[in-house]
N, C-alpha and C. Protein backbone atom coordinates (compact mmCIF):
# COMPACT_ATOMS: atom_id res chain seq x y z
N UNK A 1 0.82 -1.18 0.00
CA UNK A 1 0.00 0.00 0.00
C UNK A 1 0.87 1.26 0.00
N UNK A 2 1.91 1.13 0.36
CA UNK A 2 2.95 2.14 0.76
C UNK A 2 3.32 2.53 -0.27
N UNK A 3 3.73 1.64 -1.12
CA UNK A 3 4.14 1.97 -2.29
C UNK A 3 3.51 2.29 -3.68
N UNK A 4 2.45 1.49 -3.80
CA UNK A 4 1.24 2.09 -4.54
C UNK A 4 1.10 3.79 -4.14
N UNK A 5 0.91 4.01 -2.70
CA UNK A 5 0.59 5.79 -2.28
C UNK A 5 1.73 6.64 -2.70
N UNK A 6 3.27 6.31 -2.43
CA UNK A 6 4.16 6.88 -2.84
C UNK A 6 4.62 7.00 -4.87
N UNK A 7 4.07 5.67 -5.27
CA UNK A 7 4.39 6.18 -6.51
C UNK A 7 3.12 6.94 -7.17
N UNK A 8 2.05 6.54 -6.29
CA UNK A 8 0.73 8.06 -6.83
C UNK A 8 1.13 9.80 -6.63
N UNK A 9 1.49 9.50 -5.39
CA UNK A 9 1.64 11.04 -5.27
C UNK A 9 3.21 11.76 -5.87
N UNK A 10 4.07 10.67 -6.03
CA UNK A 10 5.28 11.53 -7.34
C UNK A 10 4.55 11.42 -8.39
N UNK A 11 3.39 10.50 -8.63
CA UNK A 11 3.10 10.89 -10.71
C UNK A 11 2.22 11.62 -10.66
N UNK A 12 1.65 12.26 -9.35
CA UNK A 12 0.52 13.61 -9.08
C UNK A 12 1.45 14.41 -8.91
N UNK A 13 2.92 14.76 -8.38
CA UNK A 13 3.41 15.84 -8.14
C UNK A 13 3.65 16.22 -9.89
N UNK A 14 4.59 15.23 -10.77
CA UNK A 14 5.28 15.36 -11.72
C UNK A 14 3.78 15.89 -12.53
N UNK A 15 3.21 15.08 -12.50
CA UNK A 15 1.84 15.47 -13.62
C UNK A 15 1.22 17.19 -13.26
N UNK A 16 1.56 17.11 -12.10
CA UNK A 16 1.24 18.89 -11.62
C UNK A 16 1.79 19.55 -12.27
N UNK A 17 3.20 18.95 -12.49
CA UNK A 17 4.16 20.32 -12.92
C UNK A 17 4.30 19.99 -14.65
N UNK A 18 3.92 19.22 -15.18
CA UNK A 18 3.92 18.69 -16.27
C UNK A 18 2.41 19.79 -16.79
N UNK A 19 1.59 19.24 -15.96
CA UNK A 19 0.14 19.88 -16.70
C UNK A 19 0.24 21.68 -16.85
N UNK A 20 0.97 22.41 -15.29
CA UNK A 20 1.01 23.51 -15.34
C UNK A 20 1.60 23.89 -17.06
N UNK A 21 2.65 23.41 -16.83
CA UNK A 21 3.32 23.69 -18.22
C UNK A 21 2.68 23.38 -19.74
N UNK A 22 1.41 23.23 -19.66
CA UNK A 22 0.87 22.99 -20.95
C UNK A 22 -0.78 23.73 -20.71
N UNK A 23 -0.79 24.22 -19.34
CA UNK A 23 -2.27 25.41 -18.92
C UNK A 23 -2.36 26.70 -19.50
N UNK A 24 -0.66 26.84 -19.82
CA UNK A 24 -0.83 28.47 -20.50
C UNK A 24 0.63 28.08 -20.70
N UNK A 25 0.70 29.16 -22.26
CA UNK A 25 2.04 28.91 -22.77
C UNK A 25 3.04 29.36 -21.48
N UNK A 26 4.42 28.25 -20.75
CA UNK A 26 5.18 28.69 -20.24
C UNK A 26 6.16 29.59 -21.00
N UNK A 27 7.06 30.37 -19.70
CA UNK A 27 7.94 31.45 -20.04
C UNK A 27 9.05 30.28 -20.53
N UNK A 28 10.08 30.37 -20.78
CA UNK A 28 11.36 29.67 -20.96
C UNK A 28 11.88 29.49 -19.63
N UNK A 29 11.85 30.04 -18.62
CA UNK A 29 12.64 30.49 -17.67
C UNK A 29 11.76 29.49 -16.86
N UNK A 30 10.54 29.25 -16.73
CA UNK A 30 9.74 28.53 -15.86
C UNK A 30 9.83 27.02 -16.40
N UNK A 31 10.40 26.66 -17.59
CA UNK A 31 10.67 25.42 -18.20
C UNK A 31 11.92 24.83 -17.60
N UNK A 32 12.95 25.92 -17.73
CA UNK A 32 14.48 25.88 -17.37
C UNK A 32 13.90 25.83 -15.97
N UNK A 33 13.71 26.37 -15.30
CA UNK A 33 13.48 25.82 -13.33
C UNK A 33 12.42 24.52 -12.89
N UNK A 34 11.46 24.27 -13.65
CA UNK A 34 11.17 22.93 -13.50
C UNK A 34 11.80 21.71 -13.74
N UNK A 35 12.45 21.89 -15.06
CA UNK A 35 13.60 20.66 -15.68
C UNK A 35 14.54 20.77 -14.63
N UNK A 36 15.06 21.98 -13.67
CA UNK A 36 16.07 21.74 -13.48
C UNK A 36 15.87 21.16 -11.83
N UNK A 37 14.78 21.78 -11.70
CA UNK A 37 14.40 21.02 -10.33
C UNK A 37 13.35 19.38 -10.18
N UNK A 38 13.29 19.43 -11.57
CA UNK A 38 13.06 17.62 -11.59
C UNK A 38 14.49 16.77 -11.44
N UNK A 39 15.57 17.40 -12.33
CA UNK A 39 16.82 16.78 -12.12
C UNK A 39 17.17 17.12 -10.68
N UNK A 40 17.05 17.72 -9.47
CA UNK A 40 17.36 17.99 -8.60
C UNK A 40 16.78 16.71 -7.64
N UNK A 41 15.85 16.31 -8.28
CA UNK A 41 14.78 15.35 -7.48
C UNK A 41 15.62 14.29 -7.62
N UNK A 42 15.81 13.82 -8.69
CA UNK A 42 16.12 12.90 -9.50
C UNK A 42 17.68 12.29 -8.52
N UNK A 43 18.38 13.64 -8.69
CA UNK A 43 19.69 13.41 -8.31
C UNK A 43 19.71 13.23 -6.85
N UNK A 44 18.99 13.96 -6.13
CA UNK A 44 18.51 13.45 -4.43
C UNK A 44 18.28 11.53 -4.70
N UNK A 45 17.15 11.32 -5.16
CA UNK A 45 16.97 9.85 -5.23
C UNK A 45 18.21 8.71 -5.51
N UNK A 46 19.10 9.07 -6.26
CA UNK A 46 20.43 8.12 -7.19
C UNK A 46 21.02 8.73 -5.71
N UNK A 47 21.31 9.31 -5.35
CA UNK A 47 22.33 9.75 -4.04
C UNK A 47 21.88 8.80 -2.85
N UNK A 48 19.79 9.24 -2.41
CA UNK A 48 19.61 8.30 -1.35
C UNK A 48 20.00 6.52 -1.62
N UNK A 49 19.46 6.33 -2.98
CA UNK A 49 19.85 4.83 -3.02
C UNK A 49 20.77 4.41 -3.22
N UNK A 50 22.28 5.07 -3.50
CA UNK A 50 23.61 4.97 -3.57
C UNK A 50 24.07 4.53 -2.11
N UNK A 51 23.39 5.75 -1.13
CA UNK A 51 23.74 5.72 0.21
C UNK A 51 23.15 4.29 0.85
N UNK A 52 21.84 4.15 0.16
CA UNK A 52 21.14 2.84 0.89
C UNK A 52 22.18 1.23 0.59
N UNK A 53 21.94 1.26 -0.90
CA UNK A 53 23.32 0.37 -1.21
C UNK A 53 24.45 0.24 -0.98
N UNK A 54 25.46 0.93 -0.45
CA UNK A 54 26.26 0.84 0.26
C UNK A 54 26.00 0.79 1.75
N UNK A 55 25.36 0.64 2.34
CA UNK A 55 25.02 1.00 3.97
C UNK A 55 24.86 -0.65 4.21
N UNK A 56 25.65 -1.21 5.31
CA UNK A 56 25.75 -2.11 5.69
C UNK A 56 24.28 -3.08 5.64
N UNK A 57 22.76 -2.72 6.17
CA UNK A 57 21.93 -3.19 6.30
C UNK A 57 21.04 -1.74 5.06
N UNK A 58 21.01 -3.07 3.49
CA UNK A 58 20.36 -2.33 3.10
C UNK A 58 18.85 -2.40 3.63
N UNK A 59 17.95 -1.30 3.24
CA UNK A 59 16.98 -1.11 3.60
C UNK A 59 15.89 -1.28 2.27
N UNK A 60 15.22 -2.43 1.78
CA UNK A 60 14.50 -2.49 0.50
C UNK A 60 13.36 -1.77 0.64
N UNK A 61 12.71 -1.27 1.40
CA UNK A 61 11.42 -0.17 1.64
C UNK A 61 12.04 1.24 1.10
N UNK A 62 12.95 1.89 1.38
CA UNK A 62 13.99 2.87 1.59
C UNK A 62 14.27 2.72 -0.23
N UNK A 63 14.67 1.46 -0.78
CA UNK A 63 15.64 1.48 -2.15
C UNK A 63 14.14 1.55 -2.79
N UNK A 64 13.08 0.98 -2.75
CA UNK A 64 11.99 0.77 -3.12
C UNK A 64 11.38 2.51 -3.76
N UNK A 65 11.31 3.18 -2.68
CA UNK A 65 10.75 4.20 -2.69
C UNK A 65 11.37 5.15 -3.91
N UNK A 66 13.05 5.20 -3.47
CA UNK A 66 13.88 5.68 -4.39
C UNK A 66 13.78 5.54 -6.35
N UNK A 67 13.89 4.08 -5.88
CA UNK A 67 13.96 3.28 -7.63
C UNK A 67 12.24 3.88 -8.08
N UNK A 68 11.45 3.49 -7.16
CA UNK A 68 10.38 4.16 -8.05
C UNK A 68 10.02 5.88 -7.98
N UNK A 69 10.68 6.49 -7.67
CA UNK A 69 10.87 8.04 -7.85
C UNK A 69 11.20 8.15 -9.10
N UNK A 70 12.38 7.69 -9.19
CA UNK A 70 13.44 7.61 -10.72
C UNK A 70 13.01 7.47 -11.70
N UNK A 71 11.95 5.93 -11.51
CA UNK A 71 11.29 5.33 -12.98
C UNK A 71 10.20 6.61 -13.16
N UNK A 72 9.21 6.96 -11.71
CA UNK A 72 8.66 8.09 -12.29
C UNK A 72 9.04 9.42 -12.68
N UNK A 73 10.15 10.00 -12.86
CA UNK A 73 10.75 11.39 -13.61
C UNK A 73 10.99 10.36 -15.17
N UNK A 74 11.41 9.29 -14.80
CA UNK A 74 12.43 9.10 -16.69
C UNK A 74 10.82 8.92 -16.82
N UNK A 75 9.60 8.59 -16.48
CA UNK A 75 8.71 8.18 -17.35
C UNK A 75 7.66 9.53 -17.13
N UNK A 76 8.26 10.96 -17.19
CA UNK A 76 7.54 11.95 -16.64
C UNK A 76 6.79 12.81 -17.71
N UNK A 77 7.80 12.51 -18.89
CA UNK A 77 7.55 13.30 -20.23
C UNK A 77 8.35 14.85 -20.07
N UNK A 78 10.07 14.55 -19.24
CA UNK A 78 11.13 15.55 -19.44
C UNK A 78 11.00 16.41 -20.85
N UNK A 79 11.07 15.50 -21.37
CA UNK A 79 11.22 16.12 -22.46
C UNK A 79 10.43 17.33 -23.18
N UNK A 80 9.56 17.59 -22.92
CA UNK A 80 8.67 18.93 -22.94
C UNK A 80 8.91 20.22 -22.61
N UNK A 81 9.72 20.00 -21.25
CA UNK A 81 10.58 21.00 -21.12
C UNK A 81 11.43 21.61 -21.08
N UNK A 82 12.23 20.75 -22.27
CA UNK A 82 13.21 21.44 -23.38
C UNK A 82 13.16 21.38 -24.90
N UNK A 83 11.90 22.69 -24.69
CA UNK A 83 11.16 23.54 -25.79
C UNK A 83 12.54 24.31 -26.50
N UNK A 84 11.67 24.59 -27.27
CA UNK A 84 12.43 25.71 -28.10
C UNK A 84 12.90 26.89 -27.42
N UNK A 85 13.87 27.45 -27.28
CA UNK A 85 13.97 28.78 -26.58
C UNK A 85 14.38 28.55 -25.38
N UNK A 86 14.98 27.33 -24.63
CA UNK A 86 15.49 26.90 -23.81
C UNK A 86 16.76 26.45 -23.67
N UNK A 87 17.81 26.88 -24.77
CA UNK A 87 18.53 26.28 -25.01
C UNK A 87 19.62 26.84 -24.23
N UNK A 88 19.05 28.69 -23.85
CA UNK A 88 19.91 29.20 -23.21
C UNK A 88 19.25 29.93 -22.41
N UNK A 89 19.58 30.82 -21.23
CA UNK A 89 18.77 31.18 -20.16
C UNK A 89 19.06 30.86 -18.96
N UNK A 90 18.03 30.87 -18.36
CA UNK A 90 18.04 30.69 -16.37
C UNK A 90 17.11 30.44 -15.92
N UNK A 91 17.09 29.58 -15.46
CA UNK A 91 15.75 29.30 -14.41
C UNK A 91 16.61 29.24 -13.24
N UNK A 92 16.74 28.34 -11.99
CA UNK A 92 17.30 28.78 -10.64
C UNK A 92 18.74 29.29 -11.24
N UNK A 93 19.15 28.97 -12.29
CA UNK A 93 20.40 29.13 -12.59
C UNK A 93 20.83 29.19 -13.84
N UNK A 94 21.85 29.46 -14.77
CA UNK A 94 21.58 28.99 -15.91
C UNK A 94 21.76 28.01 -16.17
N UNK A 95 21.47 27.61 -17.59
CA UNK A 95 21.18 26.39 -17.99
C UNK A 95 22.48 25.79 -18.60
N UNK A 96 22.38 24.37 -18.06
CA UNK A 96 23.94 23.71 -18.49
C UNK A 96 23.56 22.92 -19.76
N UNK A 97 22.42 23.06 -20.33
CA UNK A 97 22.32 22.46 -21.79
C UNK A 97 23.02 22.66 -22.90
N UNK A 98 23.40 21.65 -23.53
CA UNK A 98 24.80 22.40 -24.55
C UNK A 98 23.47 22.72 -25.15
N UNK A 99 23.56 23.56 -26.52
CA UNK A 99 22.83 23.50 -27.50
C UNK A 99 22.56 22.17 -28.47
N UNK A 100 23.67 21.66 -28.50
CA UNK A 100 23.73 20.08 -29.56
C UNK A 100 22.37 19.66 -28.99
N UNK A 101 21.81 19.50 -27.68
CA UNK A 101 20.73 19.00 -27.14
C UNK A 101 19.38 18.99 -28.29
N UNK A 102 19.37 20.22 -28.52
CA UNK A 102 18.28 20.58 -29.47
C UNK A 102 18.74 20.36 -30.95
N UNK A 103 19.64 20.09 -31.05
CA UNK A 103 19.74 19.62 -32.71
C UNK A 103 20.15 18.57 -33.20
N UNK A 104 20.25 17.81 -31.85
CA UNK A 104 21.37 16.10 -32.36
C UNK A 104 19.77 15.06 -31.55
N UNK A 105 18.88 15.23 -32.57
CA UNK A 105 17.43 14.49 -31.82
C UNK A 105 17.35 12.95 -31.51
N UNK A 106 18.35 12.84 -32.48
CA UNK A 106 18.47 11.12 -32.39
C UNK A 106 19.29 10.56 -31.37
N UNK A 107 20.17 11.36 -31.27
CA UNK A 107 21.28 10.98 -30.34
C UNK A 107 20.55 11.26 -28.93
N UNK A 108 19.82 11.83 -28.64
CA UNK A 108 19.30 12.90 -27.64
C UNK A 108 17.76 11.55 -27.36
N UNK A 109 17.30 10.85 -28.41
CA UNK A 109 16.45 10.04 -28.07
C UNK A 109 16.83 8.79 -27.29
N UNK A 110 18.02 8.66 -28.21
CA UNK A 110 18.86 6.99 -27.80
C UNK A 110 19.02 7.20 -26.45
N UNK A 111 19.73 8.69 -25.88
CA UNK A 111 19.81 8.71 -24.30
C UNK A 111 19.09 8.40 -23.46
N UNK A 112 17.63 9.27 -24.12
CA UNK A 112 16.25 9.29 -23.43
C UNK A 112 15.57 7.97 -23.32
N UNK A 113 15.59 7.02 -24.75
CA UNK A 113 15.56 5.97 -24.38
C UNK A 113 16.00 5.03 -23.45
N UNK A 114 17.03 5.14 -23.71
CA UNK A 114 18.14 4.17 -22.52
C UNK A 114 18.08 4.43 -21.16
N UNK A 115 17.65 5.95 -20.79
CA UNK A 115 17.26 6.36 -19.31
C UNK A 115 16.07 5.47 -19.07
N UNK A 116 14.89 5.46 -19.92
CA UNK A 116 13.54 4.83 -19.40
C UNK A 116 14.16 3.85 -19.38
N UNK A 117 14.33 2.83 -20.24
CA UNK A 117 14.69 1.31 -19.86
C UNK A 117 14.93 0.91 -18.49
N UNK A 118 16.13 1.42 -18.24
CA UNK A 118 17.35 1.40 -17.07
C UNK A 118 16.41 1.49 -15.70
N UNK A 119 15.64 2.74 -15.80
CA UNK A 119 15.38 3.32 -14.86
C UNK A 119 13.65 2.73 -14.54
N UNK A 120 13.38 1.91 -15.22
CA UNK A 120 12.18 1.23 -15.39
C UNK A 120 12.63 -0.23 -14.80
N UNK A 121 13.63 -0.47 -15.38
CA UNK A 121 13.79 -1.91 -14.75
C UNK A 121 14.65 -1.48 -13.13
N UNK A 122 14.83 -1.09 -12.86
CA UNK A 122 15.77 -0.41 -11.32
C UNK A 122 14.32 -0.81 -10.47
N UNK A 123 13.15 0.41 -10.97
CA UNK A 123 12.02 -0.26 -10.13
C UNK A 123 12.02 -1.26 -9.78
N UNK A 124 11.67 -2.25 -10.90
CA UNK A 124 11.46 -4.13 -10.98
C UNK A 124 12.34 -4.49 -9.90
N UNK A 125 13.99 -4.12 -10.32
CA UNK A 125 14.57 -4.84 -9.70
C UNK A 125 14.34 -4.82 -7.94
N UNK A 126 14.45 -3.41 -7.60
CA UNK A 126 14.32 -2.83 -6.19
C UNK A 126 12.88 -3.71 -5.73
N UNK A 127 12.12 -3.93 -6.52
CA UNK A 127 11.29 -4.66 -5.84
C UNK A 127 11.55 -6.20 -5.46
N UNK A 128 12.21 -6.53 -5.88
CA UNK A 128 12.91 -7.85 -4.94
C UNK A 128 13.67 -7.66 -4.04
N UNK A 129 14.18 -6.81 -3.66
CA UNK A 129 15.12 -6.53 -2.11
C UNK A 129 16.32 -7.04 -2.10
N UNK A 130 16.96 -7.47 -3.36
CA UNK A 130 17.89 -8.15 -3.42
C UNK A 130 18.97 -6.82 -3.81
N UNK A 131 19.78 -6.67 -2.85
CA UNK A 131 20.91 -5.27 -2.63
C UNK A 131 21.99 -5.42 -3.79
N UNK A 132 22.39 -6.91 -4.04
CA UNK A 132 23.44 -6.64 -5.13
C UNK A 132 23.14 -6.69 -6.18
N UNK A 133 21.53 -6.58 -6.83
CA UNK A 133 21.08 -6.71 -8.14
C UNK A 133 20.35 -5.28 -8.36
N UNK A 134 20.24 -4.65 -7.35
CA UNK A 134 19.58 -3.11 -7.23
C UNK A 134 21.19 -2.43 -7.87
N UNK A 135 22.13 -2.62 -7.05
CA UNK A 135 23.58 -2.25 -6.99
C UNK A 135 23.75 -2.41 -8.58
N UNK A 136 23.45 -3.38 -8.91
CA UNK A 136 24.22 -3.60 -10.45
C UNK A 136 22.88 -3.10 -11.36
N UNK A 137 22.06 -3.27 -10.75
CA UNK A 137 21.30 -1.95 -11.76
C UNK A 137 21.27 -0.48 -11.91
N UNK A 138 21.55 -0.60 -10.62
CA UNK A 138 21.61 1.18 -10.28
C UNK A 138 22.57 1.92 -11.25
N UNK A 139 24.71 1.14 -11.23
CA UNK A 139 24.96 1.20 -12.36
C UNK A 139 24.60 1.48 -13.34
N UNK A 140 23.89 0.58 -14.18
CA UNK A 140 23.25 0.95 -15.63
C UNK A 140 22.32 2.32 -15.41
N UNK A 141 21.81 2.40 -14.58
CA UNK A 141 20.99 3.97 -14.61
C UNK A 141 21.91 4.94 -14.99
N UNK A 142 22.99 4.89 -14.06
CA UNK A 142 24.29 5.58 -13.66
C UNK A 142 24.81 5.90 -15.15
N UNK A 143 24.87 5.01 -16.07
CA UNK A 143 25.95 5.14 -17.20
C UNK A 143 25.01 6.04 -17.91
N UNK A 144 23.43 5.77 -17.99
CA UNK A 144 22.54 6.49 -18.93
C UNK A 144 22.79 8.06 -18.81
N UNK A 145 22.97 8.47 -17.26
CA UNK A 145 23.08 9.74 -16.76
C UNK A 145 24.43 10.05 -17.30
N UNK A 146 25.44 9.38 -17.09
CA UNK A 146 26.72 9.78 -17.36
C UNK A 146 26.71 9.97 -19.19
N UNK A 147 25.80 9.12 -20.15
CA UNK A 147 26.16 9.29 -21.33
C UNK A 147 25.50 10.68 -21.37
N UNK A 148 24.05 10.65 -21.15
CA UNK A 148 23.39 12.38 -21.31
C UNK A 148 24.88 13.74 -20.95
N UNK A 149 25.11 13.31 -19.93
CA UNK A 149 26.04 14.68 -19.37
C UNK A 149 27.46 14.56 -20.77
N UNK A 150 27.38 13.53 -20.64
CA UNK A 150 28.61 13.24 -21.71
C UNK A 150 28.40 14.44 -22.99
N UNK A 151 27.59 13.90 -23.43
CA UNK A 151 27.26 14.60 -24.99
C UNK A 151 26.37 16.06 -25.06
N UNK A 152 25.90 16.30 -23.58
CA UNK A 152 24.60 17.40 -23.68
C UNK A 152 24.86 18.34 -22.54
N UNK A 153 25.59 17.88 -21.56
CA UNK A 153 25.74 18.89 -20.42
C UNK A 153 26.70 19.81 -20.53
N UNK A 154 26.86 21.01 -20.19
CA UNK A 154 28.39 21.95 -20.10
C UNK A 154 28.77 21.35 -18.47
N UNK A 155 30.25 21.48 -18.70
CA UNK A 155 30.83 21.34 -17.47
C UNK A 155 30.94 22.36 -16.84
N UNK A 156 31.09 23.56 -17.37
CA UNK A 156 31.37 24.93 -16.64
C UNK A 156 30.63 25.64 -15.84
């Protein structure tokens, strides 16, 4: 039940901020601070379940909650809010999007793809409680994030 309630109310939070953004044309700036505070979410979650997986007595309620946070942002429909006109700007900050983001679509899908997969099966897995198969999935999430930053993020 716990978990049924927790993955309702992240796909009611995400769908909140998903729907706002399609109630009235958003600014750029309100696109750039939602994307960037979904990745903020995102990156809290890969941190808590990093911490849970390494922690002597993992906790599968704890990795549970996490893995399905994750699957719900990669399955949030990100992608919306990097519209046109977002390529540069500020929302809490500016934006570390290279531009290639918006013009290399294929390459930019294969990522997006490979995030849902990863981050879809992390759920599955976390739901067996089994710590060194969460661990070796978590990985593969890990590389999806690392290829995105690879090809689309500025370092600076």
């Amino acid at each position: 039940m716990k978990k049924a309630f927790t993955a309702l109310i992240t796909g009611a939070t995400l769908a909140a901020v998903a729907g706002a953004a399609f109630a009235e044309p958003a600014k750029s700036e309100d696109l750039i601070k939602w994307r960037q505070s979904a990745y903020q979410v995102l990156h809290w979650n890969m941190d808590r379940l990093k911490a849970n997986i390494d922690s002597p007595q993992y906790n599968k309620d704890d990795g549970i909650k996490a893995a399905n946070t994750i699957a719900a942002i990669a399955n949030s429909g990100m992608g919306s809010l990097f519209a046109a006109g977002t390529e540069t700007g500020k929302g809490w900050h500016p934006t570390s999007v290279k531009p290639a983001f918006f013009t290399d679509g294929k390459k930019v899908g294969e990522v997006a793809v490979a995030f849902n997969k990863e981050a879809n099966e992390l759920a599955k897995v976390a739901a067996t409680g089994d710590a060194a198969a969460v661990k070796a999935q978590f990985g593969k999430v890990g590389q999806t994030c690392k290829a995105c930053h690879d090809d689309f993020r500025r370092k600076d």
